[in-house]
N, C-alpha and C. Protein backbone atom coordinates (compact mmCIF):
# COMPACT_ATOMS: atom_id res chain seq x y z
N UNK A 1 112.27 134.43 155.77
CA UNK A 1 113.47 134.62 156.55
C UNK A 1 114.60 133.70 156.09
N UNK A 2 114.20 132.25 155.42
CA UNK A 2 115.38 131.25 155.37
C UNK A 2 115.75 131.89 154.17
N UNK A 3 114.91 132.57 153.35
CA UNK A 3 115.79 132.64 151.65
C UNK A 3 116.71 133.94 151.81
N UNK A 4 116.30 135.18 153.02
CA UNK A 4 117.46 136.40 153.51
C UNK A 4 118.18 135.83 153.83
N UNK A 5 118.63 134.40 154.83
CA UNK A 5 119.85 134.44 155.41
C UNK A 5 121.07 133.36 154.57
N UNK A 6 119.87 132.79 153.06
CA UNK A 6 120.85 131.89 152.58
C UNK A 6 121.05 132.98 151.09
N UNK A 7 120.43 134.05 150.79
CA UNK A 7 121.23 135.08 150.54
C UNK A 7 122.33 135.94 150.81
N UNK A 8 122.23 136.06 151.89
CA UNK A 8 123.23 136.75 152.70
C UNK A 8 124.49 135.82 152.97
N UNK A 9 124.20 134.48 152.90
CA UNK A 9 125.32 133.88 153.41
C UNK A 9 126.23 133.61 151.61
N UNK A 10 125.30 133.81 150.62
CA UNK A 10 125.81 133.64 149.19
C UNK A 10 126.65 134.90 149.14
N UNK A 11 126.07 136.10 149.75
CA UNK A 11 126.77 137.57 149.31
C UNK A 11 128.19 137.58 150.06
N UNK A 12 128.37 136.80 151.42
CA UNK A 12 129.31 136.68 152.18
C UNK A 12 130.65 136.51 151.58
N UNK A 13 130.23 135.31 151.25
CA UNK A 13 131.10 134.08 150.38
C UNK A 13 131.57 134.56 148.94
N UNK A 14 130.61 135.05 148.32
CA UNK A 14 131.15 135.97 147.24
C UNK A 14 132.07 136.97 147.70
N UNK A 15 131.78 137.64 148.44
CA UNK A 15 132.66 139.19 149.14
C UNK A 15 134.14 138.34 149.13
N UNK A 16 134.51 137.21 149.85
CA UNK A 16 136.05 136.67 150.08
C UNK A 16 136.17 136.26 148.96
N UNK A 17 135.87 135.71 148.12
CA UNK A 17 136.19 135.45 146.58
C UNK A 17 136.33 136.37 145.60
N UNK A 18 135.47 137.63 145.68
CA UNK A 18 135.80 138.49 144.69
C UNK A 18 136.82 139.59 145.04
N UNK A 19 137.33 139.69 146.74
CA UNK A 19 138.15 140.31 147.29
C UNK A 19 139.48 140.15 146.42
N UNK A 20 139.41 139.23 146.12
CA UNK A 20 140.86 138.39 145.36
C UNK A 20 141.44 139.49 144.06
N UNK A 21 140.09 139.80 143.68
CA UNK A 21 140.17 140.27 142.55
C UNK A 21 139.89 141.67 142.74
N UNK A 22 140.19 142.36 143.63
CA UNK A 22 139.97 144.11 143.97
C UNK A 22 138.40 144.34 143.52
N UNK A 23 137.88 143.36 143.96
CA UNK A 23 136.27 143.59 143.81
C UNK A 23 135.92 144.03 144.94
N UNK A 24 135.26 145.27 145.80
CA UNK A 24 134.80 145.60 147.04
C UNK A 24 133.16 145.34 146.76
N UNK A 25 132.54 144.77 147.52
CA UNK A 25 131.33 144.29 147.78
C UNK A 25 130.63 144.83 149.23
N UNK A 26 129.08 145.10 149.02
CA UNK A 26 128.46 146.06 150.50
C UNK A 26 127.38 144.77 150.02
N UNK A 27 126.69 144.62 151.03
CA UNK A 27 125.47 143.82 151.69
C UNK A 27 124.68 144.72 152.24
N UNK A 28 123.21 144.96 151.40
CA UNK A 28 122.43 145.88 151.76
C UNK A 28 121.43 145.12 151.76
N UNK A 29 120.94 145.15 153.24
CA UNK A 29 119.64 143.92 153.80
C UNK A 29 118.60 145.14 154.53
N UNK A 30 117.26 145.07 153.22
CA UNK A 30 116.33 145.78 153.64
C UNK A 30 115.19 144.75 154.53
N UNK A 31 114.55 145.51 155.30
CA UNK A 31 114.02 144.87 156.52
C UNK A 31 112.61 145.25 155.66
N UNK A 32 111.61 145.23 156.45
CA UNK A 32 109.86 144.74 156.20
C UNK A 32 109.71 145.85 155.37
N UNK A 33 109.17 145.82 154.12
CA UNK A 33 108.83 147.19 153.18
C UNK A 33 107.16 146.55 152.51
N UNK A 34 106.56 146.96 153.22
CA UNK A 34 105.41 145.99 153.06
C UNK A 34 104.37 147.04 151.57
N UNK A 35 105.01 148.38 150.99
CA UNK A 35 104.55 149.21 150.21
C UNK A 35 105.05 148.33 149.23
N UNK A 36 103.79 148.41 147.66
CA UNK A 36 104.46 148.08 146.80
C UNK A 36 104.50 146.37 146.50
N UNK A 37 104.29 145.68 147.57
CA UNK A 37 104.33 144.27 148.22
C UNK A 37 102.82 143.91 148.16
N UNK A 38 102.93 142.31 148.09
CA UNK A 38 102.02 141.47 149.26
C UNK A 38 102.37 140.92 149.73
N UNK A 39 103.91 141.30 150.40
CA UNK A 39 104.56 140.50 151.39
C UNK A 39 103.61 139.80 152.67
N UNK A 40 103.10 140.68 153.23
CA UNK A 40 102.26 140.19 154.52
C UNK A 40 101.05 139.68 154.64
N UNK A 41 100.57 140.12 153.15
CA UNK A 41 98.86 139.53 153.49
C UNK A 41 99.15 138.17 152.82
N UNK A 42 100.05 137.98 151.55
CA UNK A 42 100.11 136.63 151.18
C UNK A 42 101.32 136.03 151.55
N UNK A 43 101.56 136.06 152.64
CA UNK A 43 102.36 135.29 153.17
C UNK A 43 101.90 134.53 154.77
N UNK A 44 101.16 134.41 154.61
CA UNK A 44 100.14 133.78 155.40
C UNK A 44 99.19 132.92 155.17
N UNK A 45 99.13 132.66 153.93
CA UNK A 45 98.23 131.52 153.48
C UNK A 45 98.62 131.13 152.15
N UNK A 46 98.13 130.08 151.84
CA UNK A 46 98.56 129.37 150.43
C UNK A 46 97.94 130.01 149.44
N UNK A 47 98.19 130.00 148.51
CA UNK A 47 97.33 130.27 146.96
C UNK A 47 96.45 129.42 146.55
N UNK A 48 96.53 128.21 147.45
CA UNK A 48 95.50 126.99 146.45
C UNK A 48 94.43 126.64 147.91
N UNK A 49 93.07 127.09 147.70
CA UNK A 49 92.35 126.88 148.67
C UNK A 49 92.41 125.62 149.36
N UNK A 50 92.35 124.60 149.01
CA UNK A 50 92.70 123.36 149.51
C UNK A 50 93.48 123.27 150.47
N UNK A 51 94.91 123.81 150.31
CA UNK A 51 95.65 123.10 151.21
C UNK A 51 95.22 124.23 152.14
N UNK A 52 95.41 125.97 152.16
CA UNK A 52 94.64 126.92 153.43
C UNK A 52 93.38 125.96 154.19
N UNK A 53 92.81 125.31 153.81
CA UNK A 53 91.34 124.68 154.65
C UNK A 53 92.12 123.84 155.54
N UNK A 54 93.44 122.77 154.76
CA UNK A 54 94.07 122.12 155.92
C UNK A 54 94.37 122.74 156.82
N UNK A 55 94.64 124.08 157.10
CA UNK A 55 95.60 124.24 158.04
C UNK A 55 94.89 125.29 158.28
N UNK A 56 93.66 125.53 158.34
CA UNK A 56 92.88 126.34 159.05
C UNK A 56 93.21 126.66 160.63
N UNK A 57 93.35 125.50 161.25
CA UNK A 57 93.58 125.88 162.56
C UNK A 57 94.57 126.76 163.14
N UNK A 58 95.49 127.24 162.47
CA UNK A 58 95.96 127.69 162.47
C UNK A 58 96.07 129.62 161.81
N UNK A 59 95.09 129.79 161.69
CA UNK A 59 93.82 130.88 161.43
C UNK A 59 94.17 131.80 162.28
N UNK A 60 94.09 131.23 163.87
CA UNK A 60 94.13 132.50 164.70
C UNK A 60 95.61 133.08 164.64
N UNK A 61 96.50 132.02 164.78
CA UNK A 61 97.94 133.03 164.98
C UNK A 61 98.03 133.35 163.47
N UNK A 62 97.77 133.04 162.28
CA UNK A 62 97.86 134.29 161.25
C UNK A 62 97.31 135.99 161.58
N UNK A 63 95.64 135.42 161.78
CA UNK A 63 95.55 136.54 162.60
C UNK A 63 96.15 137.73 163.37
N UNK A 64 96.81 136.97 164.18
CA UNK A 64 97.47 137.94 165.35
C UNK A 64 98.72 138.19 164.40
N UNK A 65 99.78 137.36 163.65
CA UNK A 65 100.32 137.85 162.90
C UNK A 65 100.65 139.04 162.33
N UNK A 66 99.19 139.06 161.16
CA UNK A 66 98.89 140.33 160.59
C UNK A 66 98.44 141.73 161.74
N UNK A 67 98.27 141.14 162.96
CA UNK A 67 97.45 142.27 163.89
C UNK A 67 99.05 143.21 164.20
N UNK A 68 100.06 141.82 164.30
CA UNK A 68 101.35 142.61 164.61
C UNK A 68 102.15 143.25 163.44
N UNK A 69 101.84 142.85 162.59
CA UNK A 69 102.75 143.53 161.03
C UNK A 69 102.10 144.59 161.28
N UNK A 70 101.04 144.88 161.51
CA UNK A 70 100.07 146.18 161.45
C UNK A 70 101.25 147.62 162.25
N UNK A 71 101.31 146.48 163.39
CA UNK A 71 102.47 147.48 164.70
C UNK A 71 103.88 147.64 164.69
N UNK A 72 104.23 147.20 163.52
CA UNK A 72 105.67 147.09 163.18
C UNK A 72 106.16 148.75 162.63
N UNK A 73 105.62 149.43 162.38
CA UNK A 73 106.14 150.90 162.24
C UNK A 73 105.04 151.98 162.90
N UNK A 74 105.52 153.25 163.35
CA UNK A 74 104.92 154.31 164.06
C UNK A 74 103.88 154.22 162.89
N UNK A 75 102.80 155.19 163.71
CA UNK A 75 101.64 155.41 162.81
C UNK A 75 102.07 156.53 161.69
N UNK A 76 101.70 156.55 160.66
CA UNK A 76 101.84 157.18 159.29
C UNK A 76 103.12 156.89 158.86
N UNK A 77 104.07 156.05 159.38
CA UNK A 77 104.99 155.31 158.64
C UNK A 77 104.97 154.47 157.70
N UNK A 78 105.42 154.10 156.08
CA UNK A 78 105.08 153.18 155.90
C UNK A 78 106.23 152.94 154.85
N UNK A 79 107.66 152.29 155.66
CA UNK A 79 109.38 152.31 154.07
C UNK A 79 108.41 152.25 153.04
N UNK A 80 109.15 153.00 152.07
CA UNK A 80 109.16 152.68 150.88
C UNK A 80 110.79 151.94 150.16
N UNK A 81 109.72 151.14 149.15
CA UNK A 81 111.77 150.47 148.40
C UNK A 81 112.16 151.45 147.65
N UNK A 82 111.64 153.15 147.56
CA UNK A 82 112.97 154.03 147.07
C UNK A 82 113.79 154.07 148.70
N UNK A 83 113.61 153.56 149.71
CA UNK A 83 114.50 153.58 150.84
C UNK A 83 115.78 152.66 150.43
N UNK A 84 115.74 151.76 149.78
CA UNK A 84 116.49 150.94 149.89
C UNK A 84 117.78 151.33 148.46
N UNK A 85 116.81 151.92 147.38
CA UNK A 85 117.40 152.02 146.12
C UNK A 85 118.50 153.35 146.78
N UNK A 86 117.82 154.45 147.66
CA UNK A 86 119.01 155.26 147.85
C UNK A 86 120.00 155.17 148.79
N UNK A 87 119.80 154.08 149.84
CA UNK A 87 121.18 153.45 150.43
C UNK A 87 121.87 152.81 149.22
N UNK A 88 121.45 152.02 148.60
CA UNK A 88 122.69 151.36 147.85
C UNK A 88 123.43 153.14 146.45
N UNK A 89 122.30 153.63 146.50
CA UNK A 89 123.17 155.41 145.37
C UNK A 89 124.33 155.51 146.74
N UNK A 90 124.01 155.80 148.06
CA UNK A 90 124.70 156.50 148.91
C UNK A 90 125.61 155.69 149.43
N UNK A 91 125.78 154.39 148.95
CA UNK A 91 127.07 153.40 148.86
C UNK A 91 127.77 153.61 147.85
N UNK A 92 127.00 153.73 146.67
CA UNK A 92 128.23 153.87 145.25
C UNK A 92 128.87 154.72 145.45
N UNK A 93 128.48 156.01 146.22
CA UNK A 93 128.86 157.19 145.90
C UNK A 93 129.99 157.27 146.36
N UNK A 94 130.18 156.22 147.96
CA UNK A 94 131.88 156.26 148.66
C UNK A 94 132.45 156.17 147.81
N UNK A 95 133.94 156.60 148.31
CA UNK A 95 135.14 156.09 148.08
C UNK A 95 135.30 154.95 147.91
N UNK A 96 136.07 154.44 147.14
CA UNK A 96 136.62 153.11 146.83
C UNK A 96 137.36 152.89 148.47
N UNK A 97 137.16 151.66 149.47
CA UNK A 97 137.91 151.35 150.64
C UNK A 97 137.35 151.97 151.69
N UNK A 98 136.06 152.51 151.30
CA UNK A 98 135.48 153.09 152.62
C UNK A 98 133.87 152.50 152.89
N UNK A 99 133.56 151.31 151.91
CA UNK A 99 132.07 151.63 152.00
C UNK A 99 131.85 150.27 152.95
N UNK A 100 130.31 149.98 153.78
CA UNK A 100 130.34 149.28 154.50
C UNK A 100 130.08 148.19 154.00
N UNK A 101 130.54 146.63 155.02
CA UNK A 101 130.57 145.65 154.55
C UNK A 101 129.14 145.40 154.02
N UNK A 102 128.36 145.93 155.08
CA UNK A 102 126.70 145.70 155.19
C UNK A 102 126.00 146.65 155.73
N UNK A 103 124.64 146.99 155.63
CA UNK A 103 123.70 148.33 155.49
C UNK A 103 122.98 147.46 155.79
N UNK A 104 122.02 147.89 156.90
CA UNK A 104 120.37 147.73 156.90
C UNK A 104 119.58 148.54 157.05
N UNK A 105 118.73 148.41 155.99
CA UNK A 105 117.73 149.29 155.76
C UNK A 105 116.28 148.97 156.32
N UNK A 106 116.14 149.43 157.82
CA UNK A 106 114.65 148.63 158.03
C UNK A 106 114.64 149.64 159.34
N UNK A 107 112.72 150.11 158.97
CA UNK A 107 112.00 150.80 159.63
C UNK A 107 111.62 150.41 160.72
N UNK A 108 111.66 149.30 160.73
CA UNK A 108 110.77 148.76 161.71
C UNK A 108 111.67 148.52 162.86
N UNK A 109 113.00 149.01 162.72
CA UNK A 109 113.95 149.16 163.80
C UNK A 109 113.46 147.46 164.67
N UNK A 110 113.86 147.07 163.93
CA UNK A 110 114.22 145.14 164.54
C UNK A 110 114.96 144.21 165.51
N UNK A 111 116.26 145.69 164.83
CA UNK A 111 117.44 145.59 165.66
C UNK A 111 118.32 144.32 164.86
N UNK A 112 118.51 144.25 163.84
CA UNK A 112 118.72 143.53 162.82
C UNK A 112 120.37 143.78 162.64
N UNK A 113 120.66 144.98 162.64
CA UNK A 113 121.72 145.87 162.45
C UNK A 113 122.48 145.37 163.49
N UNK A 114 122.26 145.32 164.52
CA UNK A 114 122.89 145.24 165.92
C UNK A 114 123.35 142.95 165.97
N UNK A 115 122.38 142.34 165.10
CA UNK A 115 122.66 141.09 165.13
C UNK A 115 123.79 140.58 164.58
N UNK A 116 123.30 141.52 163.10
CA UNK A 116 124.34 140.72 162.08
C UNK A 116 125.98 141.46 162.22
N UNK A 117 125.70 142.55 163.39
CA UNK A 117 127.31 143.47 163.48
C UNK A 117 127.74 142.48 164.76
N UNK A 118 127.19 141.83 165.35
CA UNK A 118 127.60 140.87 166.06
C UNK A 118 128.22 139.83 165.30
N UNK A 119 127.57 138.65 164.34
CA UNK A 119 127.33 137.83 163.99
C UNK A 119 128.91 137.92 163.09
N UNK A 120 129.06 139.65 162.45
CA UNK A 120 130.29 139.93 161.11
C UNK A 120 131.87 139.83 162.05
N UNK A 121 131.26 140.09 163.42
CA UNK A 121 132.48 140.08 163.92
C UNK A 121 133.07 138.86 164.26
N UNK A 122 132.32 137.95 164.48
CA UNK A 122 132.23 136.69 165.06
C UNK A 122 132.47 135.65 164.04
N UNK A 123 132.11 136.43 162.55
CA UNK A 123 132.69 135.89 161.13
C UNK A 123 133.77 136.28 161.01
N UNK A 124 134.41 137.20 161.00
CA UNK A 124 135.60 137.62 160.98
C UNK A 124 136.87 136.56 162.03
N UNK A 125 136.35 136.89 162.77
CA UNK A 125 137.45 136.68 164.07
C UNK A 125 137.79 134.56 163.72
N UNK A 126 136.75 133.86 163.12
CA UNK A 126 136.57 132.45 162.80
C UNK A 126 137.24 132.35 161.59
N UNK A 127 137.47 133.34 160.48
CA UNK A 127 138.00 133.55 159.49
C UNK A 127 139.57 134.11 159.59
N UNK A 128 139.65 134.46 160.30
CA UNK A 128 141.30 134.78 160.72
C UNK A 128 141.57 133.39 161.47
N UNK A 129 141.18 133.04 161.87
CA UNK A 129 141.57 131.63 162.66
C UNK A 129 141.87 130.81 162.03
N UNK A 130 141.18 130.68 160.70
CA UNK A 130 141.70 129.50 159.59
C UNK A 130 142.64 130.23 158.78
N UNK A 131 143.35 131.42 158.78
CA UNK A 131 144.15 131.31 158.34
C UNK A 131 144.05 132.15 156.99
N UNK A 132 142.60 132.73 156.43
CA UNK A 132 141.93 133.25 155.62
C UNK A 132 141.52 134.93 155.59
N UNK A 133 142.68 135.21 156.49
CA UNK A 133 142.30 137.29 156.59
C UNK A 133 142.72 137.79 155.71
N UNK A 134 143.38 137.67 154.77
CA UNK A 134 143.52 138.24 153.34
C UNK A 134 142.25 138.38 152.38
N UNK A 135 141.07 137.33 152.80
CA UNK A 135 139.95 137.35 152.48
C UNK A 135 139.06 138.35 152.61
N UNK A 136 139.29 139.20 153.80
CA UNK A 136 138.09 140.16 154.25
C UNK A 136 138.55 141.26 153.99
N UNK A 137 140.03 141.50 152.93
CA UNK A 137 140.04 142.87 152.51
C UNK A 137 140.46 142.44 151.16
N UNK A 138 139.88 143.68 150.54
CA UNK A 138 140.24 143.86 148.75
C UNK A 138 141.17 144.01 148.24
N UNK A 139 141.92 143.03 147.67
CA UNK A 139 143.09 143.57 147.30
C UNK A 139 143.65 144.50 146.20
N UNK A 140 143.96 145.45 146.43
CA UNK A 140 144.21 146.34 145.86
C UNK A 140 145.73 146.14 144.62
């Protein structure tokens, strides 16, 4: 989760910098795609047996963890990352000045979408305050 949101905060920051330069930039943040992955099973324990034995106790909430990744999409659901490759085709494809700042792509309906459209407005509105709204559009 910390390396999505200090991505996202790099793609941000790029977007007002390359605005400068009639660069339009979209932020496409795919959510749990566990096909294709070992996002979930190895992300729960270390690679080097040693240190997993330390922290054994902690065993059961991996457990339940994985019991809940299990419940994270309807049954016979399972994204695939061609989900993600054809949001970003069905971004290129806009118009130049129409495409969105940011896309999320996630099955598991998180509600992710609904945070960060909070979070863009709340960036925005802090960014006009300093004086910096020429930033959040491309200049053409």
């Amino acid at each position: 989760m910390a390396s999505k949101a200090a991505f996202d905060a790099l793609a941000v920051v790029t977007s007002y910098e390359v605005s400068q330069f009639g660069i339009e930039t979209s932020i496409v943040m795919p959510g749990a795609i566990p096909r294709g992955t070992n996002h979930f099973p190895g992300a729960g324990r270390a690679s080097d047996e040693r240190v997993t034995a330390r922290y054994s106790g902690l065993d059961p909430l991996v457990a339940r963890t994985h019991e809940a990744h299990e419940k994270l999409f309807a049954p016979g659901e399972e994204p695939h990352p061609q989900d993600v490759a054809d949001e970003i085709e069905r971004i290129l494809a806009l118009p130049d000045g129409t495409r969105p700042f940011r896309s999320v792509v996630d099955a598991a309906e998180a509600g992710v979408d609904h945070v960060m459209a909070f979070s863009d407005l709340t960036r925005e509105a802090y960014v006009r305050r300093l004086g910096f709204a020429g930033t959040l559009e491309v200049k053409r």
